[in-house]
Protein backbone atom coordinates (compact mmCIF):
# COMPACT_ATOMS: atom_id res chain seq x y z
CA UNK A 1 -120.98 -132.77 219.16
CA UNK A 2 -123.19 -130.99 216.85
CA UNK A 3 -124.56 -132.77 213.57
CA UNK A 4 -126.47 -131.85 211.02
CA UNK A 5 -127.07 -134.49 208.01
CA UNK A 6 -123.73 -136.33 208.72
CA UNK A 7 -124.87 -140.09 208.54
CA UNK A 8 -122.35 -140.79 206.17
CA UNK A 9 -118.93 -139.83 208.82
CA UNK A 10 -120.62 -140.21 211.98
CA UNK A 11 -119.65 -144.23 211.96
CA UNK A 12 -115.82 -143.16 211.42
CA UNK A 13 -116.00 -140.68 213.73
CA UNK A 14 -117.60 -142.58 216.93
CA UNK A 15 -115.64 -145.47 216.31
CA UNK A 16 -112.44 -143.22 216.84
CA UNK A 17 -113.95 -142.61 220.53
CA UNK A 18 -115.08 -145.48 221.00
CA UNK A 19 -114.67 -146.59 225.47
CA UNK A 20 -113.38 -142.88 225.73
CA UNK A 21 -116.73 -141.31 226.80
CA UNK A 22 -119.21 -142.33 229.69
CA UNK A 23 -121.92 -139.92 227.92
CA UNK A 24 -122.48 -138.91 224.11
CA UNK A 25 -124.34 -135.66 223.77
CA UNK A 26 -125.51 -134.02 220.70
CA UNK A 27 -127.47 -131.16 219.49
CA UNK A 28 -128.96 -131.85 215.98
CA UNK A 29 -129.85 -128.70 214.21
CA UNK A 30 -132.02 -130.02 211.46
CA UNK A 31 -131.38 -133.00 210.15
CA UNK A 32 -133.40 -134.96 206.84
CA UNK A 33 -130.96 -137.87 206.88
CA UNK A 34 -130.37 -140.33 209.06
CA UNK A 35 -128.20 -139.23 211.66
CA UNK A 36 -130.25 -139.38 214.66
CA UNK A 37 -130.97 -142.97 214.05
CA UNK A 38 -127.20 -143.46 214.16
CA UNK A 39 -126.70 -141.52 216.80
CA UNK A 40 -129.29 -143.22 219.03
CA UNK A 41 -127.71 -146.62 218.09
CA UNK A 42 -124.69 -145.75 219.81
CA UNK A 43 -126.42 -144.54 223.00
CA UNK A 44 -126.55 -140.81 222.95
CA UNK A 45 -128.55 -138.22 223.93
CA UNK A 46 -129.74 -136.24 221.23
CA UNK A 47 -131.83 -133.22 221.61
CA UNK A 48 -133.04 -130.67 218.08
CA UNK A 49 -132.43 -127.38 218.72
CA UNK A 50 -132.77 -125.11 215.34
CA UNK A 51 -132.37 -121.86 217.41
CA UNK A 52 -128.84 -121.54 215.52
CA UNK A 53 -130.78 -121.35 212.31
CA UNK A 54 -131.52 -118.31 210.12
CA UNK A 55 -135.31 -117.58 208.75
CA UNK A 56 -134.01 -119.58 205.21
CA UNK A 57 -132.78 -123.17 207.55
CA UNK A 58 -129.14 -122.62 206.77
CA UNK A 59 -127.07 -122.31 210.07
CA UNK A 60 -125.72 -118.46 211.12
CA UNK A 61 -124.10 -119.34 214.54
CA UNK A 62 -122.26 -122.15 215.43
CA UNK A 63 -121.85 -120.86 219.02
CA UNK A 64 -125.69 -120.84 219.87
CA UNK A 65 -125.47 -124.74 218.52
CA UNK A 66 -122.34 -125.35 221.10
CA UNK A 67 -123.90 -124.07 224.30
CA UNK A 68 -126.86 -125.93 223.60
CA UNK A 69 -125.40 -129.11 223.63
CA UNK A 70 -123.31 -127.78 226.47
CA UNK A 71 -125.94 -127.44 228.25
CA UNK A 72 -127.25 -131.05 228.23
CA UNK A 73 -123.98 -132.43 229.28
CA UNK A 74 -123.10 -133.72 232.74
CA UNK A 75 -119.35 -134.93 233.12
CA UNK A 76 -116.63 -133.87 234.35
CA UNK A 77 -114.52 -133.35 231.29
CA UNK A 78 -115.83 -132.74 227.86
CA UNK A 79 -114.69 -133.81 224.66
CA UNK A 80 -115.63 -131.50 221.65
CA UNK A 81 -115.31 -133.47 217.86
CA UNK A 82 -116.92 -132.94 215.22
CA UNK A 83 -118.55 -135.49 212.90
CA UNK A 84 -116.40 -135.42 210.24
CA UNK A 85 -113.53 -135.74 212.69
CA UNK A 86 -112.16 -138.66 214.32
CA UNK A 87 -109.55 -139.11 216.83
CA UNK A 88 -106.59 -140.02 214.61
CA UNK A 89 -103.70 -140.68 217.43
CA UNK A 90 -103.12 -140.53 221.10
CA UNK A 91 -106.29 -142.60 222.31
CA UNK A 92 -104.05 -143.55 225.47
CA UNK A 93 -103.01 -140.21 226.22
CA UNK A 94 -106.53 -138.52 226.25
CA UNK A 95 -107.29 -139.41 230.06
CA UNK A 96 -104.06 -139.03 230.98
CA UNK A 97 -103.74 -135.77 230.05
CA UNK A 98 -107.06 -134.50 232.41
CA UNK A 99 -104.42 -134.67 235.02
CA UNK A 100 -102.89 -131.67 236.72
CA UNK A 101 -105.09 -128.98 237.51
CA UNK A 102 -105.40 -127.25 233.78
CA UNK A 103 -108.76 -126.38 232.52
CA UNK A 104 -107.80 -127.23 229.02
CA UNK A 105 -106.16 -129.54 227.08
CA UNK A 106 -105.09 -128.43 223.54
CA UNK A 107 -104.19 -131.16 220.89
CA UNK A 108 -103.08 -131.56 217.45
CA UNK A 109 -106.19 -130.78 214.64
CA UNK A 110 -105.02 -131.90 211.32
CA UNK A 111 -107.12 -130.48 207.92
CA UNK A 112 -105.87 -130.19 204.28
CA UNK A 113 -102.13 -130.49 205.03
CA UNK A 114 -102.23 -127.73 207.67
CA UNK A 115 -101.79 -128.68 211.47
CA UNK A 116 -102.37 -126.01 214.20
CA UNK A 117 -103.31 -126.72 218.44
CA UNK A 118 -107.00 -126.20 219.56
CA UNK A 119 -108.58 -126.64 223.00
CA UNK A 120 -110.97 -129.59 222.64
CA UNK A 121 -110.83 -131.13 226.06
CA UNK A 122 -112.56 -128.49 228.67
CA UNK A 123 -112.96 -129.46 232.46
CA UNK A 124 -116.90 -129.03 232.57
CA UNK A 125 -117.15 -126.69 235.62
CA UNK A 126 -115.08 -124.38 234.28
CA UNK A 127 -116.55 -123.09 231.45
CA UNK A 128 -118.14 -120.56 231.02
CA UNK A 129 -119.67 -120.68 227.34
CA UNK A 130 -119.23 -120.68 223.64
CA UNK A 131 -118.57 -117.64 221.83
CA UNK A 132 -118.43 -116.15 217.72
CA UNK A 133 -121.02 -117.60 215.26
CA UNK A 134 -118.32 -119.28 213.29
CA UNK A 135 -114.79 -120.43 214.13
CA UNK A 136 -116.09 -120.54 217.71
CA UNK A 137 -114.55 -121.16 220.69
CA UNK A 138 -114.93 -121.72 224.74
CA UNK A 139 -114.36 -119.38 227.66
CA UNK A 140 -112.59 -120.91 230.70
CA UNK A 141 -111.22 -120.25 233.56
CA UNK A 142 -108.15 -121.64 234.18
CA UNK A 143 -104.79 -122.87 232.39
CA UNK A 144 -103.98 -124.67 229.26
CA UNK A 145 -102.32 -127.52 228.64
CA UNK A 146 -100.79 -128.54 225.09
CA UNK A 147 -100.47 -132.42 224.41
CA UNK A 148 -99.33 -132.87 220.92
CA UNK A 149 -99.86 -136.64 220.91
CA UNK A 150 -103.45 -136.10 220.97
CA UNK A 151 -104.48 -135.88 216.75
CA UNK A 152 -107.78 -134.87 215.60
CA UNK A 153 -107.85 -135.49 212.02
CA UNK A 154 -110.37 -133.31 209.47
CA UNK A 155 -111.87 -135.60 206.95
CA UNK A 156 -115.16 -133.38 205.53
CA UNK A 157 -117.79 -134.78 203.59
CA UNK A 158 -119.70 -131.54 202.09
CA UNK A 159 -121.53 -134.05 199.20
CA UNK A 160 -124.97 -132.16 198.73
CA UNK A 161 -124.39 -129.40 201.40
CA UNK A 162 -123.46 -125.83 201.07
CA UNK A 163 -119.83 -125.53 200.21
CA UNK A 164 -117.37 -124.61 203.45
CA UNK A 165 -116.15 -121.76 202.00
CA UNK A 166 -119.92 -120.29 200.82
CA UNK A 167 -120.90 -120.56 204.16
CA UNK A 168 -118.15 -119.33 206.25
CA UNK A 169 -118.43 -116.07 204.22
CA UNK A 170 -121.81 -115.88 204.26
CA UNK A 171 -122.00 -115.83 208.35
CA UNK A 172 -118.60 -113.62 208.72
CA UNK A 173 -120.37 -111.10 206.76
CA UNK A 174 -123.60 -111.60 208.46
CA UNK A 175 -121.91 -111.24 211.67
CA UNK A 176 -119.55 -107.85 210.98
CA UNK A 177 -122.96 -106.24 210.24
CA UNK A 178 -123.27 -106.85 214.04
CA UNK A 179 -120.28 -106.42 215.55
CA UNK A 180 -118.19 -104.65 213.10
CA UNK A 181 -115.41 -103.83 215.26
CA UNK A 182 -114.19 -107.47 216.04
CA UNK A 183 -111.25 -107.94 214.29
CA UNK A 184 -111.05 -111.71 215.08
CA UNK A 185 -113.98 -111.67 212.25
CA UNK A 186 -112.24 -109.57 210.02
CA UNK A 187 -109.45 -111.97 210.12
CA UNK A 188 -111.50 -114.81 209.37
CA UNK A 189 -113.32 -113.11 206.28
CA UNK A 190 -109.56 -112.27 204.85
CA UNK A 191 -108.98 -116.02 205.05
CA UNK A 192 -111.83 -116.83 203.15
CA UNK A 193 -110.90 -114.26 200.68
CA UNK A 194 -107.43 -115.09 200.22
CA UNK A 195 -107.93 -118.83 199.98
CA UNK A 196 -110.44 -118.28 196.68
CA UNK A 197 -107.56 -115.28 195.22
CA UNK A 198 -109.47 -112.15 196.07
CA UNK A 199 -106.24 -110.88 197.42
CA UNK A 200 -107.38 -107.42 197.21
CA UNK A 201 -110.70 -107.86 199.21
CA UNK A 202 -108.49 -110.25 201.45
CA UNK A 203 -106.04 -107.24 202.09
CA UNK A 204 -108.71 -104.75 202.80
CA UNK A 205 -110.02 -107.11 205.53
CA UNK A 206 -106.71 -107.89 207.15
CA UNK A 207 -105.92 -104.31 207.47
CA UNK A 208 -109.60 -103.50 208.90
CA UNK A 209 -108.33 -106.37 211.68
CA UNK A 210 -104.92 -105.24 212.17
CA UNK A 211 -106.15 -101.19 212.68
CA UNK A 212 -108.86 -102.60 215.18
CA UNK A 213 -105.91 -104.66 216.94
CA UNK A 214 -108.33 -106.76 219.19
CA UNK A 215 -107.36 -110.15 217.55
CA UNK A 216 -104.63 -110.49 219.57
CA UNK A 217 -104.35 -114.13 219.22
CA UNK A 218 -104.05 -113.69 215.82
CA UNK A 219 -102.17 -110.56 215.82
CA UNK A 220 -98.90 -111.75 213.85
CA UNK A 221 -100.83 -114.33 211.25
CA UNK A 222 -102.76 -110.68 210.53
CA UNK A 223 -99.95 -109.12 209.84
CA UNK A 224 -98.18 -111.96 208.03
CA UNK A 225 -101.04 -112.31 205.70
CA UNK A 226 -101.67 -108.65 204.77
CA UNK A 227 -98.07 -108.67 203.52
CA UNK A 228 -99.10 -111.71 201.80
CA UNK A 229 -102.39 -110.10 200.12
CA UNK A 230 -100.57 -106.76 198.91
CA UNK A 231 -97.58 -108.54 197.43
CA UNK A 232 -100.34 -111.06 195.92
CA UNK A 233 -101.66 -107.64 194.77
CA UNK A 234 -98.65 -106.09 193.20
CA UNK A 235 -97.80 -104.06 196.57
CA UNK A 236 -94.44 -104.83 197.34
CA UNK A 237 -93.74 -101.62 199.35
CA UNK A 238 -96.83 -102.56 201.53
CA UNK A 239 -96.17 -105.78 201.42
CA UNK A 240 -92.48 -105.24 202.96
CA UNK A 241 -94.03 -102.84 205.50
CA UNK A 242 -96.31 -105.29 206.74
CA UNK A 243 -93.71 -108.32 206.60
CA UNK A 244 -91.79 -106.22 209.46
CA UNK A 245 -94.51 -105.44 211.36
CA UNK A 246 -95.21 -108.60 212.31
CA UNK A 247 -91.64 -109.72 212.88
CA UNK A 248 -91.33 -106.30 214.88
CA UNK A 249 -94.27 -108.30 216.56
CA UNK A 250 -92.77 -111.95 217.15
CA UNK A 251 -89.66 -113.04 215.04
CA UNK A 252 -90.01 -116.44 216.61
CA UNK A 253 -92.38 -117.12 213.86
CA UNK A 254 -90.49 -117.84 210.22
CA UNK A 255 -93.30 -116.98 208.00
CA UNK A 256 -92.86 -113.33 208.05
CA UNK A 257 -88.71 -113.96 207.52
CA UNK A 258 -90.40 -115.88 204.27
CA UNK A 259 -92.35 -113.39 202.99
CA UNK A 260 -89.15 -110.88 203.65
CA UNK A 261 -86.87 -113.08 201.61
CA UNK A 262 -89.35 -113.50 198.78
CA UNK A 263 -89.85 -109.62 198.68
CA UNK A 264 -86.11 -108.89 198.11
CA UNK A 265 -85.55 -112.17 196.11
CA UNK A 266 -87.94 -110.81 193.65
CA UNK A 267 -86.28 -107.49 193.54
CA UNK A 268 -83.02 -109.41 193.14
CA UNK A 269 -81.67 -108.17 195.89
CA UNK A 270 -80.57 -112.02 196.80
CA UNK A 271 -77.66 -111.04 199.44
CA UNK A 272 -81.05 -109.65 201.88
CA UNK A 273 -82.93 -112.01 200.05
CA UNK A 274 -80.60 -114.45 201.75
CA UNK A 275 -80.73 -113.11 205.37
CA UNK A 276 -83.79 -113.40 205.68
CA UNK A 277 -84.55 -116.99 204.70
CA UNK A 278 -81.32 -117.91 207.20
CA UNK A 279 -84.00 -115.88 209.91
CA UNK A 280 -86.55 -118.29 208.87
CA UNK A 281 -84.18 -121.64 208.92
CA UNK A 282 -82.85 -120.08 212.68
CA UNK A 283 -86.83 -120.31 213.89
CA UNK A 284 -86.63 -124.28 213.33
CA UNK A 285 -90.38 -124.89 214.52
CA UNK A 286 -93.65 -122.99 215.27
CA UNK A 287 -93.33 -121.42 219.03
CA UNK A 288 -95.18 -123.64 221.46
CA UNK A 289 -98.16 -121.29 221.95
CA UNK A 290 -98.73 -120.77 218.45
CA UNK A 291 -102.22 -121.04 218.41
CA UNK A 292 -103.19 -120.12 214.77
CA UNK A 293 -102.32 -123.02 211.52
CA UNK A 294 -98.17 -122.10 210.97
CA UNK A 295 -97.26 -122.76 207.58
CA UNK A 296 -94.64 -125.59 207.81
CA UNK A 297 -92.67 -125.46 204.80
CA UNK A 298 -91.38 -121.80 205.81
CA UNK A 299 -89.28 -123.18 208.88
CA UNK A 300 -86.80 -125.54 206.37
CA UNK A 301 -88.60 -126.59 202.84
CA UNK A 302 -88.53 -122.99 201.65
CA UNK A 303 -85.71 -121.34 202.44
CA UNK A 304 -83.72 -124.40 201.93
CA UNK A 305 -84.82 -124.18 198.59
CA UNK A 306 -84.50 -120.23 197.76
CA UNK A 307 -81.26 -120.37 199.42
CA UNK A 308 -79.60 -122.94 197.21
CA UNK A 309 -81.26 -120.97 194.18
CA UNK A 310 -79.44 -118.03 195.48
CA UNK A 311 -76.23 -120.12 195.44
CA UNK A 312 -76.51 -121.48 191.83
CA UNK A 313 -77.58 -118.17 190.54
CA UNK A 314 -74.35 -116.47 191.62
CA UNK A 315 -74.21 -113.27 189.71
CA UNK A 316 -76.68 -113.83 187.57
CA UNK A 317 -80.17 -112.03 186.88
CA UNK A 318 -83.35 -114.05 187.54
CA UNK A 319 -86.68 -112.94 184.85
CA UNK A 320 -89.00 -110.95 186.67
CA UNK A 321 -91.84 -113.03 185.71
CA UNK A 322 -90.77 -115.85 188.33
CA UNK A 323 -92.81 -115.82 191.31
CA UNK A 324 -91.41 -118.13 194.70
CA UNK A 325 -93.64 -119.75 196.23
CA UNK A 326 -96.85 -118.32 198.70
């Protein structure tokens, strides 16, 4: 774990683990509250390491933080949570699931309505280290194993700290003056973008990752969510174009059939329209190595929905001003 002025959800968080771990390790990287106090109540070792810091004391790689505390710790298997995390479900399958000769076990992680899989349980030895300044995550040898009984639940507390959002910009940007050829970045920085509305400066960034095509995780969600930006934008042509590509890419996914379906629908062009939100309603579920968030309500809610408003319209014309839902 790595903390940093989170005595308000550490309590919540270590009493989710609670008889789970034989050590507690923690890097703190400059707290003024009291959350090494807490901390040291509950038995862990706690070291300060500010390394991760920029010159002003505001954090610019999350990485740097990881490996340090990575460093200090001595089991077998490790555990990564954050503070303002706890282990929501699945307490009796966690040591279960370290059986069978994976190197990583990847659970549910639950945050504003969206669920998505993430490695968080890492047999020690075969790491190798932490990597990206934000939205980090471990190199390992070895396979992965997914067990979706396992539920890490988000519950932030950003009271009197920089905003999520503010910050996650701030080191992207920091960090493509750097490296500006990693498109997993680029990815990230559209995210931030498109969540605030800057579809434009969201679009330009999803492209920059797509042309640089070494996100390859996140290949399809890149694809999916330039189509998004440029219809956001007015670009339906673009938008279409990039819709395909990524079901060119992998149709097992149904948010691209979506954003298809919405295309046409808003061009009235509701027989298409149609076909493609029956696509999305075929895919059923996320594949099982999706590893980026899916958006759940375009494998039924949606085109449940746009399909039985393509039934009662029938024959007629639907005002250009209304906008399904993105």
């Amino acid at each position: 774990m790595i903390v940093r002025d989170e005595a308000r959800t550490l309590g919540r968080c270590l009493a989710s683990i609670a008889g789970l771990y034989d050590e507690l390790c923690v890097v703190d990287t400059g707290s003024s509250d009291d959350s090494v106090a807490v901390l040291l109540s509950h038995g862990a070792r706690v070291i300060t390491d500010t390394s991760c810091n920029g010159e002003d004391g505001r954090i610019v790689d999350f990485a740097r933080a990881r490996n340090a505390v990575l460093a200090i710790a001595t089991g077998d298997w490790i555990l990564q949570i954050d503070a303002d995390e706890v282990l929501a479900e699945g307490h009796e399958h966690v040591l279960e699931s370290l059986v069978g000769g994976h190197a990583c076990v990847a659970v549910t992680i639950e945050s504003d309505g969206a669920r998505w899989t993430s490695g968080r349980l890492f047999e020690r030895r075969r790491i190798s280290r932490y990597c990206s300044p934000i939205h980090e995550y471990v190199e390992y040898e070895g396979r992965t194993r997914k067990v979706a009984g396992i539920v890490v639940r988000n519950l932030p507390d950003k009271s009197g700290k920089e905003p999520s959002d503010r910050r996650n910009s701030r080191i992207l940007e920091q960090a493509l003056q750097e490296v500006p050829e990693d498109g997993r970045l680029w990815h990230f920085l559209g995210n931030e973008h498109y969540r605030a509305q800057r579809f434009q400066e969201a679009g330009r960034c999803y492209d920059r990752a797509a042309l640089l095509g070494n996100f390859r995780a996140g290949r399809y969600h890149t694809l999916y969510y330039l189509g998004c930006s440029l219809l956001m934008a007015g670009e339906r042509e673009q938008a279409e174009e990039a819709a395909h590509r990524a079901v060119r890419l992998d149709d097992r996914f149904a948010e691209a059939h979506c954003l298809l379906g919405d295309i046409h629908f808003l061009r009235h062009q509701f027989a298409q329209s149609r076909v493609h939100y029956q696509r999305a309603l075929a895919c059923v579920s996320p594949p099982e190595d999706a590893v980026m968030a899916p958006q759940s309500w375009a494998y039924d809610a949606h085109p449940r929905a746009q399909i039985k408003r393509i039934d009662a319209l029938g024959e007629r014309a639907l005002a250009d001003e209304i906008e399904p839902r993105r």
